[in-house]
Protein backbone atom coordinates (compact mmCIF):
# COMPACT_ATOMS: atom_id res chain seq x y z
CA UNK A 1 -56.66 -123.18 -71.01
CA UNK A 2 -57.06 -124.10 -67.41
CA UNK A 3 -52.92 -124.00 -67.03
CA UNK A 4 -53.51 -120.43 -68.18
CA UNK A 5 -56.68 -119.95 -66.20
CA UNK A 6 -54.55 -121.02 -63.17
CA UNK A 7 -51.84 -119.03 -63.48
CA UNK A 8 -53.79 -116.15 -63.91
CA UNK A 9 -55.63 -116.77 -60.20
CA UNK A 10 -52.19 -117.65 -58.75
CA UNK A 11 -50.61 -114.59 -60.43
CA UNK A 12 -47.75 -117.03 -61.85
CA UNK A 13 -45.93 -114.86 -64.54
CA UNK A 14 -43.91 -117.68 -65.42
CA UNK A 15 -46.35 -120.23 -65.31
CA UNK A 16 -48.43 -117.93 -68.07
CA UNK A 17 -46.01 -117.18 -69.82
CA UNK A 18 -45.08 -120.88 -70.48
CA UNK A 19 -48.55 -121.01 -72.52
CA UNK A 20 -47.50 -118.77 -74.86
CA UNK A 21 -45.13 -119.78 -78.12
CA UNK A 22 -41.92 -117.60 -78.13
CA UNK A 23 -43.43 -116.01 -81.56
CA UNK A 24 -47.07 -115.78 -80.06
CA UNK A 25 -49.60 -112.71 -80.58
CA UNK A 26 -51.63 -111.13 -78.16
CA UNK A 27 -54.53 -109.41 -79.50
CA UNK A 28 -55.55 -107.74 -77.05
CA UNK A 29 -58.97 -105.09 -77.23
CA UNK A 30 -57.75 -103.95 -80.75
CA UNK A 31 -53.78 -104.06 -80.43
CA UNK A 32 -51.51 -106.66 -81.06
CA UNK A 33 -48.45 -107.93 -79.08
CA UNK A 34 -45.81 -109.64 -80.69
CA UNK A 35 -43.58 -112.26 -78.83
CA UNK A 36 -43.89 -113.85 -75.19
CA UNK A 37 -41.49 -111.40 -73.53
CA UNK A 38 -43.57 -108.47 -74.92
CA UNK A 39 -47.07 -110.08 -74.00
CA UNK A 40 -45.70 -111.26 -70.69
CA UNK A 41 -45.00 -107.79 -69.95
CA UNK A 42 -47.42 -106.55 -70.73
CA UNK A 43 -49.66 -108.97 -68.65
CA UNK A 44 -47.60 -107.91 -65.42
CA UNK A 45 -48.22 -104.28 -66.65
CA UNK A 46 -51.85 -105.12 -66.46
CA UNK A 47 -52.29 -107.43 -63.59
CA UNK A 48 -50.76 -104.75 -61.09
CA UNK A 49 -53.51 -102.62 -61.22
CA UNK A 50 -55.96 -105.14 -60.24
CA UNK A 51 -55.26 -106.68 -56.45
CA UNK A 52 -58.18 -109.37 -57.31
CA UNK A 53 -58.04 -111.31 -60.89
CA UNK A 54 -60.17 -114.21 -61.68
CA UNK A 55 -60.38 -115.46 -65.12
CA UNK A 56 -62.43 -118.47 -66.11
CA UNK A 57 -62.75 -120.10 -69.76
CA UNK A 58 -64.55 -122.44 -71.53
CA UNK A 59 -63.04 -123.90 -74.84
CA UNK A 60 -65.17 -123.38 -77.50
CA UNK A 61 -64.50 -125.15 -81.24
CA UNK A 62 -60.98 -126.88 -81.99
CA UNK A 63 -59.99 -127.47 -85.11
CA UNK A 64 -57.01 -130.27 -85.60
CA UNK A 65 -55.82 -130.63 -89.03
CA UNK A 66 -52.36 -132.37 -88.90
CA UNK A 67 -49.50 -130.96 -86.80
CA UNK A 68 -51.81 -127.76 -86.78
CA UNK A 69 -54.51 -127.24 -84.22
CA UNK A 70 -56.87 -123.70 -83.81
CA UNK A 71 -59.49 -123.10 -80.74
CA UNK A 72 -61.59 -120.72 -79.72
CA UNK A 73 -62.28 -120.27 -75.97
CA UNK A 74 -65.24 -118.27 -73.93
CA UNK A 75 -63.92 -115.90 -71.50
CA UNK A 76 -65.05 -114.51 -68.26
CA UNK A 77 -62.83 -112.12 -66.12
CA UNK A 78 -63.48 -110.70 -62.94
CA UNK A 79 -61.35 -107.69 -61.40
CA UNK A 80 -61.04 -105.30 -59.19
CA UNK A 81 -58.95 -102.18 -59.61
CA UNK A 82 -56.94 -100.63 -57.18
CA UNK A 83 -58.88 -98.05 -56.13
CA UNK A 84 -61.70 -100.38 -55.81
């Protein structure tokens, strides 16, 4: 989380895209992308119409069972848009 959180203030592509599993899925506000090239795309899609990002998280409930693990994590995301 705070290796993506990072990235996200340094506006790293490659450093966020290295948290994401070649086969992962971004759901993001109802739509799902498939697959780190798509969702890091998409991200540098996003992040250039915002000159400010800030992104903060707090990890919520993790769930380990095995070689399997599942979390949940808080969000908080300040931007500003180009315009302002």
């Amino acid at each position: 989380l705070e290796t993506y959180a990072d990235a996200v203030f340094q506006r790293d592509a490659e450093a966020w895209a290295a948290t994401w599993a070649a086969d992962g899925v971004w759901t993001l506000m109802g739509t799902e992308i498939c697959g780190r090239e798509a969702i890091v795309a998409a991200w540098r899609q996003a992040m250039a119409g915002f000159p400010v990002a800030a992104f903060f998280c707090q990890p919520g409930a993790i769930r380990i069972d095995g070689d399997q693990a599942e979390g949940r994590s808080y969000t908080h995301e300040v931007l500003q848009t180009a315009d302002g």
